[in-house]
Protein backbone atom coordinates (compact mmCIF):
# COMPACT_ATOMS: atom_id res chain seq x y z
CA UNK A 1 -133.96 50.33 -17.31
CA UNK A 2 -135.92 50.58 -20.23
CA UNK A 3 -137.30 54.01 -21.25
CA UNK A 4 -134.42 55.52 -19.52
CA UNK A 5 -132.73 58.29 -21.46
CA UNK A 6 -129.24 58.64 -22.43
CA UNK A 7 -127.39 62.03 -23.55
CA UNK A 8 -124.35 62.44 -25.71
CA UNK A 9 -122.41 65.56 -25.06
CA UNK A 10 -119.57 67.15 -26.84
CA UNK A 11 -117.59 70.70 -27.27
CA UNK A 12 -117.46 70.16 -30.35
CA UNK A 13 -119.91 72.21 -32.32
CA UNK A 14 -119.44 70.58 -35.91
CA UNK A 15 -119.32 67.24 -34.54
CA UNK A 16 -122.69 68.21 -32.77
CA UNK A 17 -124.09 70.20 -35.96
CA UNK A 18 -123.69 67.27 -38.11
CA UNK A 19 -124.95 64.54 -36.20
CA UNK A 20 -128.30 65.96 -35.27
CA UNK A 21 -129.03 67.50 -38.32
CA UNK A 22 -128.08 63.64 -40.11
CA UNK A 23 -130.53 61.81 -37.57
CA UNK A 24 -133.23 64.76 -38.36
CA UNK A 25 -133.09 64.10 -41.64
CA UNK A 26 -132.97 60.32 -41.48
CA UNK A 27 -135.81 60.29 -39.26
CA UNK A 28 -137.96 62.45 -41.67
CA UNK A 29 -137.40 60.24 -44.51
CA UNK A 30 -138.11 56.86 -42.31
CA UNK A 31 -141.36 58.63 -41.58
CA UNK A 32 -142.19 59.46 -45.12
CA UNK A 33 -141.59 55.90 -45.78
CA UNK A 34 -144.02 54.57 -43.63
CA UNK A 35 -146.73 56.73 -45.05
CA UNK A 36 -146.13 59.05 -41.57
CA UNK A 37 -145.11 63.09 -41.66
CA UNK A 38 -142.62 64.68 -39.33
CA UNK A 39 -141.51 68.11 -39.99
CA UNK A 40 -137.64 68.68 -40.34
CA UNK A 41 -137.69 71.17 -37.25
CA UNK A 42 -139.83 68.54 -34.98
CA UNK A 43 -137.15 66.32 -35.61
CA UNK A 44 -134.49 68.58 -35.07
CA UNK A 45 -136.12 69.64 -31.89
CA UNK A 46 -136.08 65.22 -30.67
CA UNK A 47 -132.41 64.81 -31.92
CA UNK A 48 -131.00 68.11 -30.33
CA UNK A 49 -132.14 66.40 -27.17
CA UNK A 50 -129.91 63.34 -26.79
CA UNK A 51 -126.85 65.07 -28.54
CA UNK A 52 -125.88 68.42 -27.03
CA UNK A 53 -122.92 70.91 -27.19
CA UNK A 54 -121.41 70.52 -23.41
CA UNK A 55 -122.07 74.44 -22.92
CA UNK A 56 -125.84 74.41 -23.18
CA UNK A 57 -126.55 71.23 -21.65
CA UNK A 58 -124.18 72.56 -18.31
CA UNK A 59 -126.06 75.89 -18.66
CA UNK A 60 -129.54 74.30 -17.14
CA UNK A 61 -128.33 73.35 -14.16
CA UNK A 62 -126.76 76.42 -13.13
CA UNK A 63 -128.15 77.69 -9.92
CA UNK A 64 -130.52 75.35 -9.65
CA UNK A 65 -131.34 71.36 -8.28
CA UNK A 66 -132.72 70.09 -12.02
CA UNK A 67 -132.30 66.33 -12.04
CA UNK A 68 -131.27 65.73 -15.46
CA UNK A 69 -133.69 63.81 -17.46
CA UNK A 70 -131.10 61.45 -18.66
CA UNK A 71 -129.79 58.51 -16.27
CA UNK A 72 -126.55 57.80 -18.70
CA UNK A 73 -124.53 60.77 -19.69
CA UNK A 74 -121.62 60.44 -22.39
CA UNK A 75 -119.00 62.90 -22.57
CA UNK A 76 -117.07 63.32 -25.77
CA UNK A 77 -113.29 63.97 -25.54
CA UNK A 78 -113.86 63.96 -21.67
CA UNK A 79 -109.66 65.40 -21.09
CA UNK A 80 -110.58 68.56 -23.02
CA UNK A 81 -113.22 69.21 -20.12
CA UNK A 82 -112.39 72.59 -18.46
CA UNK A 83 -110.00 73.46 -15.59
CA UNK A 84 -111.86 75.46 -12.53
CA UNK A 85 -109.53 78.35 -13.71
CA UNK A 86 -111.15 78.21 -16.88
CA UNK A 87 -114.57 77.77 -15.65
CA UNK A 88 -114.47 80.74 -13.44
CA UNK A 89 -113.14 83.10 -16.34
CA UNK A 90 -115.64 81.93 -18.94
CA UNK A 91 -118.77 81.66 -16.20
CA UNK A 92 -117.77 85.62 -14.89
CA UNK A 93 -116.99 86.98 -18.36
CA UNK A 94 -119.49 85.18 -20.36
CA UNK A 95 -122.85 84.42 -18.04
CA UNK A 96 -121.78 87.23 -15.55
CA UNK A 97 -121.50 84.53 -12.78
CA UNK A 98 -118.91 85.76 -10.75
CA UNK A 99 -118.80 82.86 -7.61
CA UNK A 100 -118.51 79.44 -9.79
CA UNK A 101 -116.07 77.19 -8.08
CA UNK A 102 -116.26 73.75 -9.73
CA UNK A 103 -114.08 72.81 -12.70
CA UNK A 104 -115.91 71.42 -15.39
CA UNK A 105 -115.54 67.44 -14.31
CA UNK A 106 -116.79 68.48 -10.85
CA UNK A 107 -119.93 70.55 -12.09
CA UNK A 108 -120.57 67.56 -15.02
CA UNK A 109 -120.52 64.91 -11.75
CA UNK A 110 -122.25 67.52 -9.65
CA UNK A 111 -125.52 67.37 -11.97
CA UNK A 112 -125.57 63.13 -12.17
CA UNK A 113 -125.13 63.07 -8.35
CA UNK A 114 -128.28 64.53 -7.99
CA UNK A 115 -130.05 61.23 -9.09
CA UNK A 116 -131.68 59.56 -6.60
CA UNK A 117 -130.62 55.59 -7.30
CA UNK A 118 -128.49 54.93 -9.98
CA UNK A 119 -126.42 57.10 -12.85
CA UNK A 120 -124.24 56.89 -15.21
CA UNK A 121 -121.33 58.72 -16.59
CA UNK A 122 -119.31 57.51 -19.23
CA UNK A 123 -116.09 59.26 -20.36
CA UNK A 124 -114.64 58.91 -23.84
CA UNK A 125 -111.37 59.76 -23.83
CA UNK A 126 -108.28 60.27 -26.86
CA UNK A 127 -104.43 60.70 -25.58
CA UNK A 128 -101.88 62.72 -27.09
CA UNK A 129 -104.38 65.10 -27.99
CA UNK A 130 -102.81 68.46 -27.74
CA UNK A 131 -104.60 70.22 -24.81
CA UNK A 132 -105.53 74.15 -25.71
CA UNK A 133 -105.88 77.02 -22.89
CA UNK A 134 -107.55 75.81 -19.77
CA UNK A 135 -108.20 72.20 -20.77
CA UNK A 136 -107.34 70.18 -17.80
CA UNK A 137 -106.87 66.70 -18.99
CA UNK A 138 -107.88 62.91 -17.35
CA UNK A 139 -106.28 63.67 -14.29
CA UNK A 140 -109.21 66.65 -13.09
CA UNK A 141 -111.79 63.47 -13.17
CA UNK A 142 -110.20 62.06 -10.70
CA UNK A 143 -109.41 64.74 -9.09
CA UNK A 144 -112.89 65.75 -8.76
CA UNK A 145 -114.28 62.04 -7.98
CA UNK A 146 -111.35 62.01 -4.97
CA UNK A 147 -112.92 65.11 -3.79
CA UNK A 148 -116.77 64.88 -3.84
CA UNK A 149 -117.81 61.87 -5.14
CA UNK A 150 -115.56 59.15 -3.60
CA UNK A 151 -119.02 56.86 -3.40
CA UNK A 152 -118.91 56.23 -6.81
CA UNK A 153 -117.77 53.43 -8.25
CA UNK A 154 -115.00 54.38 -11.33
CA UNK A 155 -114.30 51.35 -13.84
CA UNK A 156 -111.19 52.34 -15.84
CA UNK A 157 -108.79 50.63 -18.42
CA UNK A 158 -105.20 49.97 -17.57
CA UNK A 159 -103.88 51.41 -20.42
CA UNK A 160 -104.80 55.32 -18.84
CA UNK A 161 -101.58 54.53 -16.81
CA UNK A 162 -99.40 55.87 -19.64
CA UNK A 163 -97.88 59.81 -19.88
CA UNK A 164 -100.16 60.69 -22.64
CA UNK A 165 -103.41 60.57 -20.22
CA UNK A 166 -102.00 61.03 -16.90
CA UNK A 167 -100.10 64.24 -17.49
CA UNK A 168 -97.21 64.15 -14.86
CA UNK A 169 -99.52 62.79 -12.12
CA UNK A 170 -98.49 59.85 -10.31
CA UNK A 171 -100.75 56.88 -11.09
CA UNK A 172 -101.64 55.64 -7.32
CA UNK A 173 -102.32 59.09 -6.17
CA UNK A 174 -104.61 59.91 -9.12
CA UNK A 175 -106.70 56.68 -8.02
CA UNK A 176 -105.96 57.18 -3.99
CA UNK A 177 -109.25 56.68 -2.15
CA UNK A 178 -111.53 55.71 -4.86
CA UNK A 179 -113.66 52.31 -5.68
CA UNK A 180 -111.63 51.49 -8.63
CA UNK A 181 -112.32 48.69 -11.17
CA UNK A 182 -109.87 48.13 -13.89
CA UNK A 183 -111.00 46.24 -17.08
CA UNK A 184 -108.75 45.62 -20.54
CA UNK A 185 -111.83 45.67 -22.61
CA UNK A 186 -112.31 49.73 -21.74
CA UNK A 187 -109.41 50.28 -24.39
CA UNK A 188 -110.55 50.43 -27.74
CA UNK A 189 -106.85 49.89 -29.61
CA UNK A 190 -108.11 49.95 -33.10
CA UNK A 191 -108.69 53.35 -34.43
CA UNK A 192 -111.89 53.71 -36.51
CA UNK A 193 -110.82 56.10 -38.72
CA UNK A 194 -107.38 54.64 -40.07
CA UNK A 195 -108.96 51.26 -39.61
CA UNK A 196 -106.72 49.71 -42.93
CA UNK A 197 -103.56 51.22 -41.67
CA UNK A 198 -103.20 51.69 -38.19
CA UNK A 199 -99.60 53.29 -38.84
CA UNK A 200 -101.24 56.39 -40.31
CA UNK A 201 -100.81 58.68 -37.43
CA UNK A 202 -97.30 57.53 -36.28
CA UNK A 203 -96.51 58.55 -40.05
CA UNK A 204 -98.26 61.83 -39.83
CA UNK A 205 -96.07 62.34 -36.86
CA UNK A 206 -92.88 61.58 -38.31
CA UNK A 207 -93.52 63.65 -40.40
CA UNK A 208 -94.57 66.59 -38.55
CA UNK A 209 -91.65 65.89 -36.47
CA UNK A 210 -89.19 65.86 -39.15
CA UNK A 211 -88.43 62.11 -38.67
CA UNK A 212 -87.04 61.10 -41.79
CA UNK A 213 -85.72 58.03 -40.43
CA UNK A 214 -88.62 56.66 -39.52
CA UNK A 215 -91.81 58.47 -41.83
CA UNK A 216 -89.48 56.72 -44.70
CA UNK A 217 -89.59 53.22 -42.85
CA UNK A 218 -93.33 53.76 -42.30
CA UNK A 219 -94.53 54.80 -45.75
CA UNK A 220 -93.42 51.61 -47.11
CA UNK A 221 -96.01 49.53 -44.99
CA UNK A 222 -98.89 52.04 -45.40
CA UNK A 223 -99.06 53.09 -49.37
CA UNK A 224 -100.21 49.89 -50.99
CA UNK A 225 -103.08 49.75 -48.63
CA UNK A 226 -103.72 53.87 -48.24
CA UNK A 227 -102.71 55.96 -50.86
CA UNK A 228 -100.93 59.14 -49.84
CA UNK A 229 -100.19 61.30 -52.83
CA UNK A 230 -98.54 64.11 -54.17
CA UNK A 231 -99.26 66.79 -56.52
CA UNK A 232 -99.07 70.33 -57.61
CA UNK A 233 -101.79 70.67 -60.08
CA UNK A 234 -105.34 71.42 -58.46
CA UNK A 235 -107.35 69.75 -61.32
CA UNK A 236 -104.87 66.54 -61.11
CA UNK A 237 -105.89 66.02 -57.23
CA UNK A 238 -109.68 66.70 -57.73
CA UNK A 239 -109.45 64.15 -60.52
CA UNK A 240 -107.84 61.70 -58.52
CA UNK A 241 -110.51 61.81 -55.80
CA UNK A 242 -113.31 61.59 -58.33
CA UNK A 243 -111.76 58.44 -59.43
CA UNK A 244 -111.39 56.26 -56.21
CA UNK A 245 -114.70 57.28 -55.74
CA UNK A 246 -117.76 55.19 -56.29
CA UNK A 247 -121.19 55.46 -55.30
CA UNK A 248 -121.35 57.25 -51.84
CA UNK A 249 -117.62 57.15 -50.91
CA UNK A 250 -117.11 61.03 -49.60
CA UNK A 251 -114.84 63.08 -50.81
CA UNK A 252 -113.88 66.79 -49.58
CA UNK A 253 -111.02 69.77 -49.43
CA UNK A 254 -109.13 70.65 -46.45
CA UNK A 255 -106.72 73.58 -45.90
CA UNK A 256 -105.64 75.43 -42.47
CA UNK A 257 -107.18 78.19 -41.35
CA UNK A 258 -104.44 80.24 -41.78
CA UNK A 259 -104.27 78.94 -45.46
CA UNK A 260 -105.15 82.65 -46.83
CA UNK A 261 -103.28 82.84 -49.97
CA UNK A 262 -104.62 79.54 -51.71
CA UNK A 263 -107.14 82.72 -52.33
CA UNK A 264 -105.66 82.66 -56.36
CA UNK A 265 -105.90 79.02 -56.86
CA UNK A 266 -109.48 79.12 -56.04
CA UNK A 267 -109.19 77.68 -52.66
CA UNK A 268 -111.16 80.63 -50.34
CA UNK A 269 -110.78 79.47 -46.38
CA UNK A 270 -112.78 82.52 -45.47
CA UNK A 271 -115.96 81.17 -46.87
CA UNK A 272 -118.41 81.15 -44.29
CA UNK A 273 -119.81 77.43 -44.62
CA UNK A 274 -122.44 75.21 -43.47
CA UNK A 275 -121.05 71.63 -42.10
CA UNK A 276 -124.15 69.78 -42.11
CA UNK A 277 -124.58 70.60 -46.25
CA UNK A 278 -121.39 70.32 -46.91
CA UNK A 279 -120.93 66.65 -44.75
CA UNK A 280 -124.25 65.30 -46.17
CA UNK A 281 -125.59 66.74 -49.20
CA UNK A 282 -125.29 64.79 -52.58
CA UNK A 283 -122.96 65.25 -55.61
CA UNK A 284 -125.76 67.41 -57.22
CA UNK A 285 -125.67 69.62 -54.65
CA UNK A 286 -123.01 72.38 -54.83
CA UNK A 287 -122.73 73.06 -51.49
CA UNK A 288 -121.81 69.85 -50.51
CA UNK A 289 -117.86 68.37 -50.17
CA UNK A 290 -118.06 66.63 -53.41
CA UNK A 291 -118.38 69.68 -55.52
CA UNK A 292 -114.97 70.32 -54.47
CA UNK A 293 -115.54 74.09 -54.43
CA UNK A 294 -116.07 74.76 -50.35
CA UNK A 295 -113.20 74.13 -48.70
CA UNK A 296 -113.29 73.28 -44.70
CA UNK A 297 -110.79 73.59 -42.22
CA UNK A 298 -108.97 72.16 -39.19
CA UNK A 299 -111.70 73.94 -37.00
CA UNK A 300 -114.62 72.30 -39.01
CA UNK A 301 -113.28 68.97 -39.39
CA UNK A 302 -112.36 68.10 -36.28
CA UNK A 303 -113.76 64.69 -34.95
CA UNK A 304 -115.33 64.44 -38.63
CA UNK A 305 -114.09 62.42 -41.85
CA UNK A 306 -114.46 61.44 -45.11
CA UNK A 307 -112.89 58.51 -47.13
CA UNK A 308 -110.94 60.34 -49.38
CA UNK A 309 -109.49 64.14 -49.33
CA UNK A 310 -107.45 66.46 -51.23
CA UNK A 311 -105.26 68.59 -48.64
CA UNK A 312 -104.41 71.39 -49.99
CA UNK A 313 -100.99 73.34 -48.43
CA UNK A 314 -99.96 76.79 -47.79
CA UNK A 315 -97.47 78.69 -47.18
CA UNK A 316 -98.44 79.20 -43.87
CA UNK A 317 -96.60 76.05 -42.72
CA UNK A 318 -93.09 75.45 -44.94
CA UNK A 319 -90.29 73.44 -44.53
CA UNK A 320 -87.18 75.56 -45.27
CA UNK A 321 -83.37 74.72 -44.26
CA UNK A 322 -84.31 71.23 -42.65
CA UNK A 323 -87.24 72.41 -40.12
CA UNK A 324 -90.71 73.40 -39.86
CA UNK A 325 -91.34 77.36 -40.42
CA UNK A 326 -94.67 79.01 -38.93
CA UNK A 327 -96.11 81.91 -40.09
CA UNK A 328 -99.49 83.63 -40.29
CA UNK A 329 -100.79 86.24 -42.92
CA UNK A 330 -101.38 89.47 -41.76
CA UNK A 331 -102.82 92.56 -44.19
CA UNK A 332 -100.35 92.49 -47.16
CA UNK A 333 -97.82 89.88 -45.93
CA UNK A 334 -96.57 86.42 -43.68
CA UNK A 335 -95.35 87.17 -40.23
CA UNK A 336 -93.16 85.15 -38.59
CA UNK A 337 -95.29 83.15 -35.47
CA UNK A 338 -93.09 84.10 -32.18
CA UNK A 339 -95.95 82.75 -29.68
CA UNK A 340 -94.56 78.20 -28.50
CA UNK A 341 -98.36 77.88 -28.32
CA UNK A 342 -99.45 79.39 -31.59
CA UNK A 343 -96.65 76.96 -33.43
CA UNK A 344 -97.83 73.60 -31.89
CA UNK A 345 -101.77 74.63 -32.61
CA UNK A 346 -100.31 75.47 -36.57
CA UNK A 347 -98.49 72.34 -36.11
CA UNK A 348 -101.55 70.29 -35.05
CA UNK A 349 -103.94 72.10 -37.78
CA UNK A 350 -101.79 69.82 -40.42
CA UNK A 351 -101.80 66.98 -37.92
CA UNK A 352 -105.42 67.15 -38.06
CA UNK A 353 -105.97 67.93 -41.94
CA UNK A 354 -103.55 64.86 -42.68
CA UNK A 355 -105.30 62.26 -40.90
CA UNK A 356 -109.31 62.99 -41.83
CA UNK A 357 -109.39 60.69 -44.87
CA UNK A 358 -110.08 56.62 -44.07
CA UNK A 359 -108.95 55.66 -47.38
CA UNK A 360 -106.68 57.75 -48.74
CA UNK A 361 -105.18 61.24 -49.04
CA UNK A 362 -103.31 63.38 -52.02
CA UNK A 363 -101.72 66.42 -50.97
CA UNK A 364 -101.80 69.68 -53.26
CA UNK A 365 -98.88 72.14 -52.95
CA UNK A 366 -99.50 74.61 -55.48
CA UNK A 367 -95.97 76.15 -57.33
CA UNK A 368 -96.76 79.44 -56.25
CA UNK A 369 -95.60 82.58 -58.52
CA UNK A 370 -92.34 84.86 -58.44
CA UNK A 371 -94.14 87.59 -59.43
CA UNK A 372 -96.81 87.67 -56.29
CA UNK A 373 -94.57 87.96 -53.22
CA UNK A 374 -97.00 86.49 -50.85
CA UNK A 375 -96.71 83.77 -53.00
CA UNK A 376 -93.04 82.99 -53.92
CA UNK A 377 -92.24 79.32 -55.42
CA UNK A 378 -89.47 79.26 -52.67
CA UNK A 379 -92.49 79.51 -49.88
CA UNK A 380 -93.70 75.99 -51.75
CA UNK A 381 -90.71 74.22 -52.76
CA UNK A 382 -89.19 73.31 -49.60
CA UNK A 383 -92.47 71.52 -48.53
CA UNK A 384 -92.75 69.95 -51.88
CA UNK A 385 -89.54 68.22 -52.04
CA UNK A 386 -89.33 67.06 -47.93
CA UNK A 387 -92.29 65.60 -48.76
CA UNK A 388 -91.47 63.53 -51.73
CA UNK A 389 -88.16 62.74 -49.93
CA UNK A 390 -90.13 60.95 -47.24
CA UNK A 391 -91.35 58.66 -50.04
CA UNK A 392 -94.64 60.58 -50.82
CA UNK A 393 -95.22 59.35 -54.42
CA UNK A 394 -96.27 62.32 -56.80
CA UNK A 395 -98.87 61.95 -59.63
């Protein structure tokens, strides 16, 4: 109807940090165009409204029968919604509500249902995303709509029938009971982000995977349209990105979390930064990505991009003796990582960092320094030359 209100919500607070504080500041200048003043906060205050961090939008309707104001809710990564389990932990521990009994789906439906008339809940949803502690994936939605809501009417896409979304469940039992509409045109095939190579990821994964086989076969269709480069001098790679850059094109460095001992190269992952400058300031501006100077990582970046990036690599991930090593830095030196968990979440930090850039992507492993033993050219080496044996090209 018109007038009605829509809401975008997301857990993920740079995603969310960034895109209000970019419509803020785009509807102060369209003011200031027309001859019209808004102040920066006032429009903060109007885009904070229609895109919200999942946490605080569920916390006002807690113990209550609020009708949201919006009519059309979107949910943002909708399988990284929150098991019950998690729910009850997080609601006891953290808003000292100790009876909670809906996982996060069931609550999120919960608070539409209480529209009188018509609502509207629409679920964005990635597979093969790696799901963390207490996530509960596609299959709690239905879950939830089989057991409370089984009057609503649920249009899905074929293509969630696949292992990636439905997570060991069988198909007709996740959909048993429901009003079920299937349509193709809910898939959206074409990624967004790797829109001029759609083999991107699968290479990323091959690699990650220590395919050789196959990243080999796949680099050959993907570097004449998307650079992916190799070097180990820092001043080569910034130069580089400078380069393919005109105009507005964004550039930015990325490096793990865990990536503490780029420390000497100049690369400090323990700088506290601030997304929104760093995402949208200008290239006089030294806070912002183009300076080259901040870096961001995996945790920042998430659901974010830029056209071009340097990634910068550690020693916190190496490839030694024909596999992956994890490790994490701990007072004076690396520690093996014992914990399954811990190694795929290290493992999906690179994943991440390696597929941010829509253009292109150089890759900066420094040559480390014998005399430094956190630092050993060994701990670089390996990673250096599995990745040029994959066909990474090195400038």
């Amino acid at each position: 109807g018109v007038g009605e209100h829509a809401v975008f919500l997301s857990g993920n607070y740079p995603l969310v940090s960034v895109l209000q504080e970019a419509l803020a500041r785009d509807k102060v200048a369209q003011a200031k165009m027309e001859n019209k003043k808004i102040s920066k906060k006032d429009a903060l205050r109007r885009t904070s409204a229609f895109i919200q961090i999942i946490h605080k939008y569920r916390d006002t309707f807690i113990g209550n029968d609020n009708i949201p104001p919006e009519k059309i809710a979107i949910f943002d990564e909708a399988q990284r919604a929150w098991s019950k389990e998690q729910m009850k932990k997080f609601m006891c521990s953290k808003k000292g509500v100790s009876d909670f009994d809906y996982s996060e789906p069931e609550f999120l439906i919960s608070t539409m249902n209480r529209h009188k008339g018509w609502a509207v809940i629409i679920c964005l949803v990635g597979g093969g995303q790696e799901i963390n502690v207490g996530e509960a994936g596609l299959p709690e939605w239905f879950s939830a709509l089989r057991h409370r809501f089984s009057n609503w009417d649920v249009y899905i896409s074929p293509e969630l029938n696949d292992e990636e979304y439905k997570r060991n469940y069988s198909w007709d039992k996740m959909l048993e009971g429901l009003n079920v509409y299937k349509t193709k045109k809910l898939h959206l095939a074409t990624s967004m982000r790797s829109f001029r190579t759609p083999d991107l990821p699968l290479f990323i994964k091959a690699l990650l995977d220590v395919n050789i086989k196959e990243a080999r076969r796949l680099i050959l269709g993907i570097k004449d349209k998307y650079p992916i480069l190799l070097t180990r001098d820092f001043n080569e790679a910034k130069k580089w990105v400078r380069e393919q850059s005109k105009g507005t094109t964004r550039y930015g460095l990325l490096a793990s979390s865990g990536s503490v001992r780029l420390k000497p190269e100049g690369i400090f992952v323990k700088n506290k930064i601030s997304v929104e400058n760093w995402f949208l300031n200008g290239k006089n501006d030294v806070r912002s990505s183009y300076y080259l100077e901040d870096v961001v990582t995996e945790f920042d970046i998430q659901g974010l991009e830029l056209d071009y990036s340097i990634v910068a690599w550690d020693a916190d991930f190496r490839f030694e003796n024909d596999r992956w090593h994890y490790l994490n830095f701990s007072g004076t030196r690396w520690n093996n990582i014992q914990s399954m968990d811990r190694k795929i979440y290290l493992k999906n930090s690179y994943r991440v960092l390696l597929t941010r850039a829509r253009q292109g992507v150089i890759i900066y492993i420094p040559k480390g320094c014998d005399l430094d033993d956190t630092r050993k050219c060994s701990f670089y080496d390996g990673t250096y030359n599995y990745l040029k044996k994959l066909g990474i090209h090195e400038i």
